[in-house]
PDB file of N, CA and C in Angstrom:
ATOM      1  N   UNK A   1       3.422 -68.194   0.330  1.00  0.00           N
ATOM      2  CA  UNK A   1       3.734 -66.978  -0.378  1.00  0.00           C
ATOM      3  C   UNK A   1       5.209 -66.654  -0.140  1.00  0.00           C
ATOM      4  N   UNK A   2       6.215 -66.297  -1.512  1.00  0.00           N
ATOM      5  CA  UNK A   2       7.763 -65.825  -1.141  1.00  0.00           C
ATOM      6  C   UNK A   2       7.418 -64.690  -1.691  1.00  0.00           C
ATOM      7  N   UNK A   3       8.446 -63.753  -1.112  1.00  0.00           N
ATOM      8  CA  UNK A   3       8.584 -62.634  -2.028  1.00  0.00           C
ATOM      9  C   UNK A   3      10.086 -62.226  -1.599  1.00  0.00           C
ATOM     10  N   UNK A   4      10.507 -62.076  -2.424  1.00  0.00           N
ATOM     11  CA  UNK A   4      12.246 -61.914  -2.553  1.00  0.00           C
ATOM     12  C   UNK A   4      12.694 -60.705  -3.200  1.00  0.00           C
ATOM     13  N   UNK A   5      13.081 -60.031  -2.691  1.00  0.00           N
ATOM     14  CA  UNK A   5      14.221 -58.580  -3.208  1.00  0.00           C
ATOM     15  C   UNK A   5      15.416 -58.497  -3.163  1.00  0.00           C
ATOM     16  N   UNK A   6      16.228 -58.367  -4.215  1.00  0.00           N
ATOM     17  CA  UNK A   6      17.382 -58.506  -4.201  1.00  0.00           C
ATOM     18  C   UNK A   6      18.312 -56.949  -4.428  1.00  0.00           C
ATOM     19  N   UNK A   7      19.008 -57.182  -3.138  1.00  0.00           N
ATOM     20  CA  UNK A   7      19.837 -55.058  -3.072  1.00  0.00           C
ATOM     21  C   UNK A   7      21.318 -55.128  -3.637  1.00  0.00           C
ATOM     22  N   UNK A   8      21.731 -55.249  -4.047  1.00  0.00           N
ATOM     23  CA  UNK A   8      23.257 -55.354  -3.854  1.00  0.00           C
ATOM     24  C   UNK A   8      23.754 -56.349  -3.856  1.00  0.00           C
ATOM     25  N   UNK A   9      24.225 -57.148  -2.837  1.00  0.00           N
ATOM     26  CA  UNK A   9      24.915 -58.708  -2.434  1.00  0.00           C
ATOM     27  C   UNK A   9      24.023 -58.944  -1.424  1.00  0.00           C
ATOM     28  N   UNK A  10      22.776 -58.144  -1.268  1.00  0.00           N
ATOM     29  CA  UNK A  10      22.032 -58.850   0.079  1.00  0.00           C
ATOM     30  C   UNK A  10      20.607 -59.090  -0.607  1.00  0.00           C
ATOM     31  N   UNK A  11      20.069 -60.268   0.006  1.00  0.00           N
ATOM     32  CA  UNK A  11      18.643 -61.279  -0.473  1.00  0.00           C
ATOM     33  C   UNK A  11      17.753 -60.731   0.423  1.00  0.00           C
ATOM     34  N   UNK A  12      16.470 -60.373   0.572  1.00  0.00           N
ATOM     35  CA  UNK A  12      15.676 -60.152   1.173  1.00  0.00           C
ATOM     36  C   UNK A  12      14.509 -61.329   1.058  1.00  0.00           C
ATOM     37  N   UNK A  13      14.135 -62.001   1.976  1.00  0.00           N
ATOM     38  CA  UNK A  13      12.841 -63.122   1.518  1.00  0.00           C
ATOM     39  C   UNK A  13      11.994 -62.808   2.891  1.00  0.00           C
ATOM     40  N   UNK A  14      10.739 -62.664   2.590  1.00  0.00           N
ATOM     41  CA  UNK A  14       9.505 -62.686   3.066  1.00  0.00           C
ATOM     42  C   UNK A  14       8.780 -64.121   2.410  1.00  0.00           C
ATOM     43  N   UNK A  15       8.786 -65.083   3.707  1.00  0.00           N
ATOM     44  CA  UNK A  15       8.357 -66.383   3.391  1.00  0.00           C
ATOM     45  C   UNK A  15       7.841 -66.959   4.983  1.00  0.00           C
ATOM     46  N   UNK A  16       6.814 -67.867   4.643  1.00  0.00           N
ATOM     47  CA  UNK A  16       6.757 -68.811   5.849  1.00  0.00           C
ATOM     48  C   UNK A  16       8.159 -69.095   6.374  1.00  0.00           C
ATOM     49  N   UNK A  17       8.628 -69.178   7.309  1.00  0.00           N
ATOM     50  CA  UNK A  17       9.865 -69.474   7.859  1.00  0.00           C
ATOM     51  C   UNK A  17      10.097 -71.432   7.270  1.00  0.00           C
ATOM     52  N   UNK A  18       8.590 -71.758   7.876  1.00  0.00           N
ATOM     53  CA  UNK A  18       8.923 -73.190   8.226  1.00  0.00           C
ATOM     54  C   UNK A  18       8.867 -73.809   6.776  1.00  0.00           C
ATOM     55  N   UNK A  19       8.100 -73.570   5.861  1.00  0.00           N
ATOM     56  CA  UNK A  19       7.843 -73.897   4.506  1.00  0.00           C
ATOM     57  C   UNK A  19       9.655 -73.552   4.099  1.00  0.00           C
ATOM     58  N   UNK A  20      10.120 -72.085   3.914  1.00  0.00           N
ATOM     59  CA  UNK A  20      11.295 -71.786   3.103  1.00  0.00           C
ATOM     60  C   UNK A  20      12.221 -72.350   3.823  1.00  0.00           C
ATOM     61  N   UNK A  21      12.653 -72.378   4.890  1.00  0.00           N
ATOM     62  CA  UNK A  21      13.832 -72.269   5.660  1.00  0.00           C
ATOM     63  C   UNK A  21      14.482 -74.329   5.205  1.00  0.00           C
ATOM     64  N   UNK A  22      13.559 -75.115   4.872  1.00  0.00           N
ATOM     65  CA  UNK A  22      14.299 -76.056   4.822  1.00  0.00           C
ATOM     66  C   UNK A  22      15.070 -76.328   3.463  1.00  0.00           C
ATOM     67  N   UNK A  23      14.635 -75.397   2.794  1.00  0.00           N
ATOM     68  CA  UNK A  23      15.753 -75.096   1.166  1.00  0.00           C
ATOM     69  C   UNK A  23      17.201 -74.833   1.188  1.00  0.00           C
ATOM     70  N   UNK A  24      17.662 -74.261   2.951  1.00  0.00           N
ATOM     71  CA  UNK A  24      18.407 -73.962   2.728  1.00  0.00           C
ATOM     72  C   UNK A  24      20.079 -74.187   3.529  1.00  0.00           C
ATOM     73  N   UNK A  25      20.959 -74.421   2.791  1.00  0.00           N
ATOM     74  CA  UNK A  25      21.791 -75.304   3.237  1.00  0.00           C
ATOM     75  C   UNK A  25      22.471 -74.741   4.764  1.00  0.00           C
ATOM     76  N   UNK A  26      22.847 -75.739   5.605  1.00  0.00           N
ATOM     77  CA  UNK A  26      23.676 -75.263   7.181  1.00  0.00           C
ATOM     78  C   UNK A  26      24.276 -73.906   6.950  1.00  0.00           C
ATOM     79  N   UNK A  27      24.464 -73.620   7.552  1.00  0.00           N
ATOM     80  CA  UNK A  27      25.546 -72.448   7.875  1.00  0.00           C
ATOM     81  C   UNK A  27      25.677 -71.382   6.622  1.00  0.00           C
ATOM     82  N   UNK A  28      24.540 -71.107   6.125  1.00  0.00           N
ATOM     83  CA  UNK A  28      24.419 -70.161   4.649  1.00  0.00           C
ATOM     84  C   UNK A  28      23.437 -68.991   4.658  1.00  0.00           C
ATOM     85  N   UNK A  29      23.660 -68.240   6.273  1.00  0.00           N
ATOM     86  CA  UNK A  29      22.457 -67.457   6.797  1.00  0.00           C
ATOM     87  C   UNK A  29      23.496 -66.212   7.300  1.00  0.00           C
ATOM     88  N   UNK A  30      23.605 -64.819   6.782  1.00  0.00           N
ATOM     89  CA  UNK A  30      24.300 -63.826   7.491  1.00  0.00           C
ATOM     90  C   UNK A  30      23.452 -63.432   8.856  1.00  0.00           C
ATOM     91  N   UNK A  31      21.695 -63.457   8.604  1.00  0.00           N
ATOM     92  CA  UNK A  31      21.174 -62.681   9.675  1.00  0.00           C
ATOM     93  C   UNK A  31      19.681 -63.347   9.347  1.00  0.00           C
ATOM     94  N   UNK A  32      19.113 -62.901  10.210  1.00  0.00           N
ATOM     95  CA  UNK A  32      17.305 -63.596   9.890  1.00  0.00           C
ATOM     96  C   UNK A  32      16.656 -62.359  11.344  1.00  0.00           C
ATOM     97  N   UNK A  33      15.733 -61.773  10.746  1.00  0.00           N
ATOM     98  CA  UNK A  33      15.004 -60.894  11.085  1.00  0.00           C
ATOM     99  C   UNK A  33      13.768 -61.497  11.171  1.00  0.00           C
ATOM    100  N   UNK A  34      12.693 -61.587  12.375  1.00  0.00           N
ATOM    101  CA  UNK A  34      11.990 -62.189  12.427  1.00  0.00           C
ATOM    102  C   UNK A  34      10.615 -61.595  13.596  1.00  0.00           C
ATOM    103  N   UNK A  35       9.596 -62.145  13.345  1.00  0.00           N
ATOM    104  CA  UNK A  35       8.661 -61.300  14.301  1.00  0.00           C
ATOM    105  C   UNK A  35       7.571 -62.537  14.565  1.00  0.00           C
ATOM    106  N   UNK A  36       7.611 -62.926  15.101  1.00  0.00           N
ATOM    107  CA  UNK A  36       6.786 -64.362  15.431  1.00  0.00           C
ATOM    108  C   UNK A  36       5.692 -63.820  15.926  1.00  0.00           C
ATOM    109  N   UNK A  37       4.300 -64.746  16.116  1.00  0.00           N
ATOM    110  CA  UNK A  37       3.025 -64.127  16.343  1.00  0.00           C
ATOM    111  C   UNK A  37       3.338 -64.261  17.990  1.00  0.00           C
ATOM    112  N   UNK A  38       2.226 -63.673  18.521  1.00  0.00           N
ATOM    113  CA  UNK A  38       2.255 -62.432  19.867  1.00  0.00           C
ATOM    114  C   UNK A  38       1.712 -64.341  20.581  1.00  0.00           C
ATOM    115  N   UNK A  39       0.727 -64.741  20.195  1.00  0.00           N
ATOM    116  CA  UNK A  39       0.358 -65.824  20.705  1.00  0.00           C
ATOM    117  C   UNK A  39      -0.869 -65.857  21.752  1.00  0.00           C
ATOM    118  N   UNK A  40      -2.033 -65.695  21.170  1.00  0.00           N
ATOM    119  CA  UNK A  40      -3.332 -65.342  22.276  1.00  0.00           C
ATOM    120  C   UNK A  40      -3.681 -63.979  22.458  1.00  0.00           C
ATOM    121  N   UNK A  41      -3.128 -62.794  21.276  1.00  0.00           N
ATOM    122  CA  UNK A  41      -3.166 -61.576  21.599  1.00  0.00           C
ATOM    123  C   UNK A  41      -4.826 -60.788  21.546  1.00  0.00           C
ATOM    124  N   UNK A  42      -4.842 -61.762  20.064  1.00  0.00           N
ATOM    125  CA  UNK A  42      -6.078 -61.739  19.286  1.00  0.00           C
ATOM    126  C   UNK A  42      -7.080 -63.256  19.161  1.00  0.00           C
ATOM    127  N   UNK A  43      -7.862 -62.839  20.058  1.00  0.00           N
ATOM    128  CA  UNK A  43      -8.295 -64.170  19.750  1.00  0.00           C
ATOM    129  C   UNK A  43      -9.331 -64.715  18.218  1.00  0.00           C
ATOM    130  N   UNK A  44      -9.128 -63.973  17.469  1.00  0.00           N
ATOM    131  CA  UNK A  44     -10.019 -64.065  16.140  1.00  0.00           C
ATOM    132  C   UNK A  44      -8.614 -64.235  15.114  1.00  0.00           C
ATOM    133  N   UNK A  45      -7.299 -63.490  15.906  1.00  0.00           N
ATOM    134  CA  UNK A  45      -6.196 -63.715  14.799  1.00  0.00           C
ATOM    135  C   UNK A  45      -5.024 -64.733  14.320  1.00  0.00           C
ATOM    136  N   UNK A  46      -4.273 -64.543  13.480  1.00  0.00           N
ATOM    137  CA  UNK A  46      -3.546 -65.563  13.299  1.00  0.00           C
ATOM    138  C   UNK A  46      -3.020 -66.275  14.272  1.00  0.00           C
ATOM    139  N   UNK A  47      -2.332 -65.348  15.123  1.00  0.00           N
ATOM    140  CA  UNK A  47      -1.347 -65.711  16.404  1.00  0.00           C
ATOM    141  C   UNK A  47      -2.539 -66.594  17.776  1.00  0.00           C
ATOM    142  N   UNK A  48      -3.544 -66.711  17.351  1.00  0.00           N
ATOM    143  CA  UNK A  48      -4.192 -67.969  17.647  1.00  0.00           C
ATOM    144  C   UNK A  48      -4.804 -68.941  17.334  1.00  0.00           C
ATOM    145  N   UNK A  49      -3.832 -69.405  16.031  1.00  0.00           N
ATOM    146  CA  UNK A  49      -4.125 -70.637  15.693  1.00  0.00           C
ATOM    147  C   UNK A  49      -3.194 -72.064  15.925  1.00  0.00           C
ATOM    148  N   UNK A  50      -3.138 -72.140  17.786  1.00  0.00           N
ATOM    149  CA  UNK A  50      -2.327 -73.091  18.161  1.00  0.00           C
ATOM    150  C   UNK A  50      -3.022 -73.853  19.408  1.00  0.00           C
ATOM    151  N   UNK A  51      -3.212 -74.912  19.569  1.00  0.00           N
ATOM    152  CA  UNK A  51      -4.105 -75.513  20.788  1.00  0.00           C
ATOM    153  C   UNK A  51      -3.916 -74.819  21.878  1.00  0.00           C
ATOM    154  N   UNK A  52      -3.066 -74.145  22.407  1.00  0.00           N
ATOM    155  CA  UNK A  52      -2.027 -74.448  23.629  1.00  0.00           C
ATOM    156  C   UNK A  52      -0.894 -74.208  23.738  1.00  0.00           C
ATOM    157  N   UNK A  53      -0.363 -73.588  25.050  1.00  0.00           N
ATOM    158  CA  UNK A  53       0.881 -73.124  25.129  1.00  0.00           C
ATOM    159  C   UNK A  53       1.772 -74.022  24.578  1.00  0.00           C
ATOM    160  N   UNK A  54       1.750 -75.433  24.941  1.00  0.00           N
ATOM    161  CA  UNK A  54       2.600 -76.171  24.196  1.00  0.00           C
ATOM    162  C   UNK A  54       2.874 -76.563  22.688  1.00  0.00           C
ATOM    163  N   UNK A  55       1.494 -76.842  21.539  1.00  0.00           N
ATOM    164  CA  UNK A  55       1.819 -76.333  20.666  1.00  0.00           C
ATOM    165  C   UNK A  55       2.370 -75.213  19.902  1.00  0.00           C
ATOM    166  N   UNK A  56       2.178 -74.205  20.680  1.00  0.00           N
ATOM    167  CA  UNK A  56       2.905 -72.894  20.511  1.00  0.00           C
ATOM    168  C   UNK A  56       4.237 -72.942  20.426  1.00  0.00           C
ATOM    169  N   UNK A  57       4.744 -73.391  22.114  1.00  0.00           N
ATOM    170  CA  UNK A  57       6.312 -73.558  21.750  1.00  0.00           C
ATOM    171  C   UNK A  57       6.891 -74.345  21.187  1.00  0.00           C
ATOM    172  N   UNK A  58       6.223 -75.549  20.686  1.00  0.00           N
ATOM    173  CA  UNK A  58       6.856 -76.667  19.994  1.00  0.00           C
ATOM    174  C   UNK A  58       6.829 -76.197  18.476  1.00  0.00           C
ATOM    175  N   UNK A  59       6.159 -75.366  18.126  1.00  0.00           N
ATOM    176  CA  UNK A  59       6.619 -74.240  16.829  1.00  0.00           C
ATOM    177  C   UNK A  59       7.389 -73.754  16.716  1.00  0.00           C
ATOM    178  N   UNK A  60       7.697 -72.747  18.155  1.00  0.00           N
ATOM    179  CA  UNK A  60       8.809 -71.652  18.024  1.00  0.00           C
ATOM    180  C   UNK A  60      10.116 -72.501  18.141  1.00  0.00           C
ATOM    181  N   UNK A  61      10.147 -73.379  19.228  1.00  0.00           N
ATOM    182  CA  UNK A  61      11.617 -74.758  18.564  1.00  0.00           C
ATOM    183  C   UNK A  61      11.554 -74.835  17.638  1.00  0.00           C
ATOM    184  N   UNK A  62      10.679 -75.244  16.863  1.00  0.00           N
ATOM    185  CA  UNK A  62      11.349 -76.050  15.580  1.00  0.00           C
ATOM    186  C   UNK A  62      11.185 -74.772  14.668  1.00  0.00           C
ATOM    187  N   UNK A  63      11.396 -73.759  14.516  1.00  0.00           N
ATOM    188  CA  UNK A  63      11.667 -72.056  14.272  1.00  0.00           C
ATOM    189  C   UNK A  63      13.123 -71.723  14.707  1.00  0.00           C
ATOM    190  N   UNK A  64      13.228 -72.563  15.584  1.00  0.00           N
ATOM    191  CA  UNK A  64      14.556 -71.460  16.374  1.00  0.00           C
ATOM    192  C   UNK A  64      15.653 -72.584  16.062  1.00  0.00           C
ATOM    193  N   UNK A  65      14.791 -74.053  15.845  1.00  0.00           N
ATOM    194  CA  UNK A  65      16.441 -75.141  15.791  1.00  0.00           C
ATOM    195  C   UNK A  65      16.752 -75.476  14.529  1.00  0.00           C
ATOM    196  N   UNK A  66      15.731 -74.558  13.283  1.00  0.00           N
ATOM    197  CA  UNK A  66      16.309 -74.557  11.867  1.00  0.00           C
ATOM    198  C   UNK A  66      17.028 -73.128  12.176  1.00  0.00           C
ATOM    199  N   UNK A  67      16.546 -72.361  13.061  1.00  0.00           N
ATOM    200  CA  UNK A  67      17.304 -70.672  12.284  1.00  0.00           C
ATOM    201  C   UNK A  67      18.570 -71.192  12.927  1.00  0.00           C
ATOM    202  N   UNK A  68      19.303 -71.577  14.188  1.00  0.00           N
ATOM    203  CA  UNK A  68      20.541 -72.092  14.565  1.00  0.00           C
ATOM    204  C   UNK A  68      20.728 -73.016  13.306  1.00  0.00           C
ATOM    205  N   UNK A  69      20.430 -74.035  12.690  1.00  0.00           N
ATOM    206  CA  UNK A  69      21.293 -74.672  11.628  1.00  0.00           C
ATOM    207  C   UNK A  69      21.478 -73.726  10.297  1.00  0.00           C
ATOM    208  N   UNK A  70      20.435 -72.797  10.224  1.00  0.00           N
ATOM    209  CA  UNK A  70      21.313 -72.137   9.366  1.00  0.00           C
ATOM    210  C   UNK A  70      22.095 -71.011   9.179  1.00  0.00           C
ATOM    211  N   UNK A  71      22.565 -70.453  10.381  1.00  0.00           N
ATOM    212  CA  UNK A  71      22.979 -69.559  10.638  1.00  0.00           C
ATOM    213  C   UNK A  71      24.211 -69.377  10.707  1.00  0.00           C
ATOM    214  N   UNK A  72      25.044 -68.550   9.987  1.00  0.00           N
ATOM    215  CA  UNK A  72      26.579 -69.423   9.859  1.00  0.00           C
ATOM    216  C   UNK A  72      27.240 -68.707  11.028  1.00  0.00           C
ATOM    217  N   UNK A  73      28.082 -69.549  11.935  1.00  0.00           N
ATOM    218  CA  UNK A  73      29.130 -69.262  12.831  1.00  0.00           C
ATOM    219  C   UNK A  73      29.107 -67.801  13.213  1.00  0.00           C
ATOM    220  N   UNK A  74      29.475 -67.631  14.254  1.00  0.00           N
ATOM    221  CA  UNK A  74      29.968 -66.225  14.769  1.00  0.00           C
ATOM    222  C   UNK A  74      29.274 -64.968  14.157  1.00  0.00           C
TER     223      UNK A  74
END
């Protein structure tokens, strides 16, 4: 699911991170606002659908080493 709003000169996207984020080219990111699941909070909810602490973080890497590539400089 995307959903995109556009204000002014600024893009708003509500998207899977991991699905959208590879559309988009290095260093072409002002900011990324983000709320990742709690992880075991709920055990009936989303934020536990991961084997294990380690699948967990091997998500949030590969979350955190696309938002560093696209995040432009400084």
């Amino acid at each position: 699911m995307l959903n995109t709003v556009k204000i002014s000169s600024c893009e708003l996207i509500n998207a899977d991170c991991l699905e959208f984020i590879w559309s988009l080219p290095e260093n072409s990111v002002d900011l990324i606002v983000t709320d990742p699941p709690y992880f075991k909070v709920k055990p009936e909810g989303w934020d536990n659908q991961w084997k294990g602490d380690d699948d967990y973080l091997k998500w949030l890497d590969q979350c955190l080493a696309q938002f560093w590539r696209v995040l432009k400089p400084g």
